[in-house]
Structure formats: C-alpha cells, structure tokens
Protein backbone atom coordinates (compact mmCIF):
# COMPACT_ATOMS: atom_id res chain seq x y z
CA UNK A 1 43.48 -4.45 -19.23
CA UNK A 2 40.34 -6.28 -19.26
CA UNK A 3 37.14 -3.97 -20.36
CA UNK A 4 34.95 -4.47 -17.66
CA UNK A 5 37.76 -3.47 -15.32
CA UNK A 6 38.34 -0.23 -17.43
CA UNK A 7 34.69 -0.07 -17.05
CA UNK A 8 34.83 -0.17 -13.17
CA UNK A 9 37.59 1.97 -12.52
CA UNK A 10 36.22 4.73 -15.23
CA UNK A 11 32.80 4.59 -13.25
CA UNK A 12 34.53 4.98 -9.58
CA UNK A 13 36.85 7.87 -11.07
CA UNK A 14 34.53 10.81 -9.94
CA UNK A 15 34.86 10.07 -6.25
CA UNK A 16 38.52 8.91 -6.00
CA UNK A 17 39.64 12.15 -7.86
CA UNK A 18 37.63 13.88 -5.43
CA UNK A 19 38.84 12.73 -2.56
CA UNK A 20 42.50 13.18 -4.64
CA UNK A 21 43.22 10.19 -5.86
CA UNK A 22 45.43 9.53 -8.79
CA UNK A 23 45.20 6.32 -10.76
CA UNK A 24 47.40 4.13 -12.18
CA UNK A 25 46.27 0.83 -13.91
CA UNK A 26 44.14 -0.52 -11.81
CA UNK A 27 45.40 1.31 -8.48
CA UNK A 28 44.62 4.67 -7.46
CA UNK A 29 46.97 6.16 -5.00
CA UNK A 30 46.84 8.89 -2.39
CA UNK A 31 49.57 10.59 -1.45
CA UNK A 32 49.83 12.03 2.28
CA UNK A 33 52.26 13.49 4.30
CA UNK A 34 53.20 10.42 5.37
CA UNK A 35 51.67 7.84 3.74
CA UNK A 36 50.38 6.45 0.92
CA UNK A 37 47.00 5.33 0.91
CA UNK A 38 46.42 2.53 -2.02
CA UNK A 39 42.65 1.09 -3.61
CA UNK A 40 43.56 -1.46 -5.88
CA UNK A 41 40.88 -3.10 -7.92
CA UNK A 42 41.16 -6.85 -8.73
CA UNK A 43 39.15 -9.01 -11.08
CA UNK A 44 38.98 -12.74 -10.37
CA UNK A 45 40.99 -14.59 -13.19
CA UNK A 46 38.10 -17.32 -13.54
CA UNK A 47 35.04 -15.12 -13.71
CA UNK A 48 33.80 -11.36 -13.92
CA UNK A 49 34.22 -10.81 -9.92
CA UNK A 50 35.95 -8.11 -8.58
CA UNK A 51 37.54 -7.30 -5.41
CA UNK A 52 38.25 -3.57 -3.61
CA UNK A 53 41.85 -3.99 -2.01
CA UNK A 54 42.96 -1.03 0.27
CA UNK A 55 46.68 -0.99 1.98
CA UNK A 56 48.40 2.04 3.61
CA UNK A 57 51.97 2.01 2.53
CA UNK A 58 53.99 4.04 5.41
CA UNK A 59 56.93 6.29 4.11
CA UNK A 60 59.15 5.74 6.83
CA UNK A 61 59.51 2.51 6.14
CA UNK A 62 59.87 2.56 2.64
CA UNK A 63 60.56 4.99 -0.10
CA UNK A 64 57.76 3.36 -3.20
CA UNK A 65 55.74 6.14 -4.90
CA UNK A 66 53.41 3.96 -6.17
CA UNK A 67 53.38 0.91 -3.86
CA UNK A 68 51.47 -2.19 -5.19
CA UNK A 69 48.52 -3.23 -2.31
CA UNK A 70 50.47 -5.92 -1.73
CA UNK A 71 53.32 -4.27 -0.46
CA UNK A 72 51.92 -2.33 1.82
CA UNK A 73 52.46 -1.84 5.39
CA UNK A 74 48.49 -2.35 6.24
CA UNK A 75 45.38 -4.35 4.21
CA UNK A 76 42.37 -5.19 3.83
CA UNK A 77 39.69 -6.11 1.77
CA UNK A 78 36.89 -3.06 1.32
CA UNK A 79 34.06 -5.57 2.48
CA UNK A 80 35.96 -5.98 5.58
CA UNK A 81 34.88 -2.57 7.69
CA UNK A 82 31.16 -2.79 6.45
CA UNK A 83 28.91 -4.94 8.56
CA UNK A 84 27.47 -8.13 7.68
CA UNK A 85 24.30 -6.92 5.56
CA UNK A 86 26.43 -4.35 3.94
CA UNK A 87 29.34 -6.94 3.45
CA UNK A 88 27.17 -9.32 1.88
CA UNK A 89 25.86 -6.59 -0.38
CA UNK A 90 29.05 -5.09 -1.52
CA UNK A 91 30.35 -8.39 -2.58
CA UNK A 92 26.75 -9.27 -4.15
CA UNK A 93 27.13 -5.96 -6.58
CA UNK A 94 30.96 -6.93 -7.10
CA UNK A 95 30.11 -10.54 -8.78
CA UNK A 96 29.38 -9.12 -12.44
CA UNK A 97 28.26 -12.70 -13.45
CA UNK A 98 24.94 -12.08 -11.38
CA UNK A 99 22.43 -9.53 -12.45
CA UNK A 100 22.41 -6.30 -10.55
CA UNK A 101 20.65 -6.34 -7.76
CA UNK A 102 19.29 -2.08 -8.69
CA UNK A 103 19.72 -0.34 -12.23
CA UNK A 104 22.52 1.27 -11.49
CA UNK A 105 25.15 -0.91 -9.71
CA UNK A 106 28.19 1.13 -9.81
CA UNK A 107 26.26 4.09 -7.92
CA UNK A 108 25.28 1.38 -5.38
CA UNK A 109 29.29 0.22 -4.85
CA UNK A 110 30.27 4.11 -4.97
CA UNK A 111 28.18 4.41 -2.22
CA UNK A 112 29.27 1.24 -0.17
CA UNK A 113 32.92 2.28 -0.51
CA UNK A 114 32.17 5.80 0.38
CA UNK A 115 30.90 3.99 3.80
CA UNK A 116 33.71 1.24 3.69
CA UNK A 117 37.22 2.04 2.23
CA UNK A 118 37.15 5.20 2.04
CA UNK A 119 35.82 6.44 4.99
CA UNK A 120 38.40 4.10 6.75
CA UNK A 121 41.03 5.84 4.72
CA UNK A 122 40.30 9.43 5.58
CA UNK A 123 39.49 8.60 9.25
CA UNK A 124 43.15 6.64 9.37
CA UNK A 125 45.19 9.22 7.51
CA UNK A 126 47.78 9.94 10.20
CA UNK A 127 50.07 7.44 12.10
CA UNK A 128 48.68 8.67 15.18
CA UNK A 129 45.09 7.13 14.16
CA UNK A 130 46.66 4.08 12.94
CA UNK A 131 48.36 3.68 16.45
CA UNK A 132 45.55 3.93 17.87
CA UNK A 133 43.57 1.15 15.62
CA UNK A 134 46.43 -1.06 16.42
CA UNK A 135 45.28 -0.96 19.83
CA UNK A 136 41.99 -2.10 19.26
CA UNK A 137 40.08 -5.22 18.81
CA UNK A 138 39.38 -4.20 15.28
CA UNK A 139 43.05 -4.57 14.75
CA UNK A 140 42.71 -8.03 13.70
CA UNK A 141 40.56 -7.30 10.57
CA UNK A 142 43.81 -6.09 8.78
CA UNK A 143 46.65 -7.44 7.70
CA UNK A 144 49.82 -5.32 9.34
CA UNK A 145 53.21 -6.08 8.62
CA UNK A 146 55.81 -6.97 11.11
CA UNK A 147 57.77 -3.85 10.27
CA UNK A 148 54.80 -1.26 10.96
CA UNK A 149 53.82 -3.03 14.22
CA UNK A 150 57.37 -2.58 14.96
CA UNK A 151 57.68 0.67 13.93
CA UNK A 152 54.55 1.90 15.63
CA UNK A 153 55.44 0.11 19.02
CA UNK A 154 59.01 2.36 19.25
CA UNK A 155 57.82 5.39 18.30
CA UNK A 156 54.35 5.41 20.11
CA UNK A 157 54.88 3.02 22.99
C-alpha cells in the first residue's frame, strides 16, 4: 500500500474506531444489524489525491462480510452531502499535491467527514431511514442499486 495512504488511514483511525469501525486495507467497515456501512479510501493512480468513498451494503440482499464500496447496495462520494463551500474544501485538503490549506490537514478532513460521511452514516443506519431518503429529492446524490430500490419498494411500499 502506498505510504501516504497508510498515512491517511493511520491519521483517521481514532474516529472510525470510535464510532466502531474496523479496517481492512484501505476500507473500514461497520457492521450493523443489518447492514454494513463501508468508507473506503482511494488515492488517484496519477497523483497524491485522495477520495472518501462511502456505500451501505444491505444484508438481505447479500451475504459479503467485508463488501468492497463498489459493491454496495448505496454510494457516494464523502464531498457529496457537504455543501458547496465545504465540498470545495474537503476536496481542496484531499489533493496532497497542494500545500495545506491549515497546519494540520488531517484534523481539518476528520472534521469535514465527521460533518459529511459519517454523520450521513449514523443518521442512515436503519432501512427504515434509508426508505425514507429514497423518497426524497436528495435521493439522487447517491448511487442505489436496482436491487435495493427494489427491495425497499416491496417491503416498505
């Protein structure tokens, strides 16, 4: 794994094992009743950027432990629930080939997910809140797979 992405996950570890995350590579995984919830950080391949990919992987539909983001059932991009100033901060502090913006960047993206990501995960941690998101206009921001929408619209509808 590259170092500055051992770096970045060693620096967000306090608050994801917190919040009781586990990590593996470079995904830490959260394990619910029924769901999984998934951050996944991703460096670019051409430069030092980095990316904060979230997905909920929904155990009904699937029996993966440790899901890949890509896999599961809802998501998004961490940048994608803040607002625009915040947005265009979080990905300013996540390009590692520009100087940091403060002295101590990591504290400053800690702090940005802790609004973003996870915040989004704890306040979506049952199906009945994701139901409920589907059914809003926000409900475009994420990527949901066919299956979920499916699954959601028999059992809730």
């Amino acid at each position: 794994m590259n170092p500055l992405l051992i770096e970045f996950s060693q620096k967000l570890a306090p608050v994801l094992k917190a919040r009781g995350f586990k990590k593996t590579g470079a995904t830490w995984y959260r394990n619910l009743d029924r769901m999984i919830q998934v951050l996944n950080i991703q460096k670019s391949p051409y430069a030092d950027n980095f990316y904060v990919n979230v997905g909920i992987y929904l155990k009904a539909l699937g029996d993966e432990l440790r899901p890949p983001e890509a896999r599961c059932h809802f998501r998004f991009r961490a940048e994608s629930v803040l607002g625009a100033d915040e947005r265009f901060e979080l990905n300013r502090l996540l390009d590692f080939t520009q100087k940091a913006p403060t002295s101590d960047r990591y504290q400053d993206i800690q702090i940005l997910l802790e609004k973003s990501a996870l915040l989004w995960l704890d306040e979506n941690s049952t199906e009945q809140a994701l139901w409920k998101l589907l059914q809003t206009p926000d409900a475009h921001a994420f990527a949901v797979r066919k299956g979920a929408r499916d699954f959601f619209s028999e059992r809730y509808d």
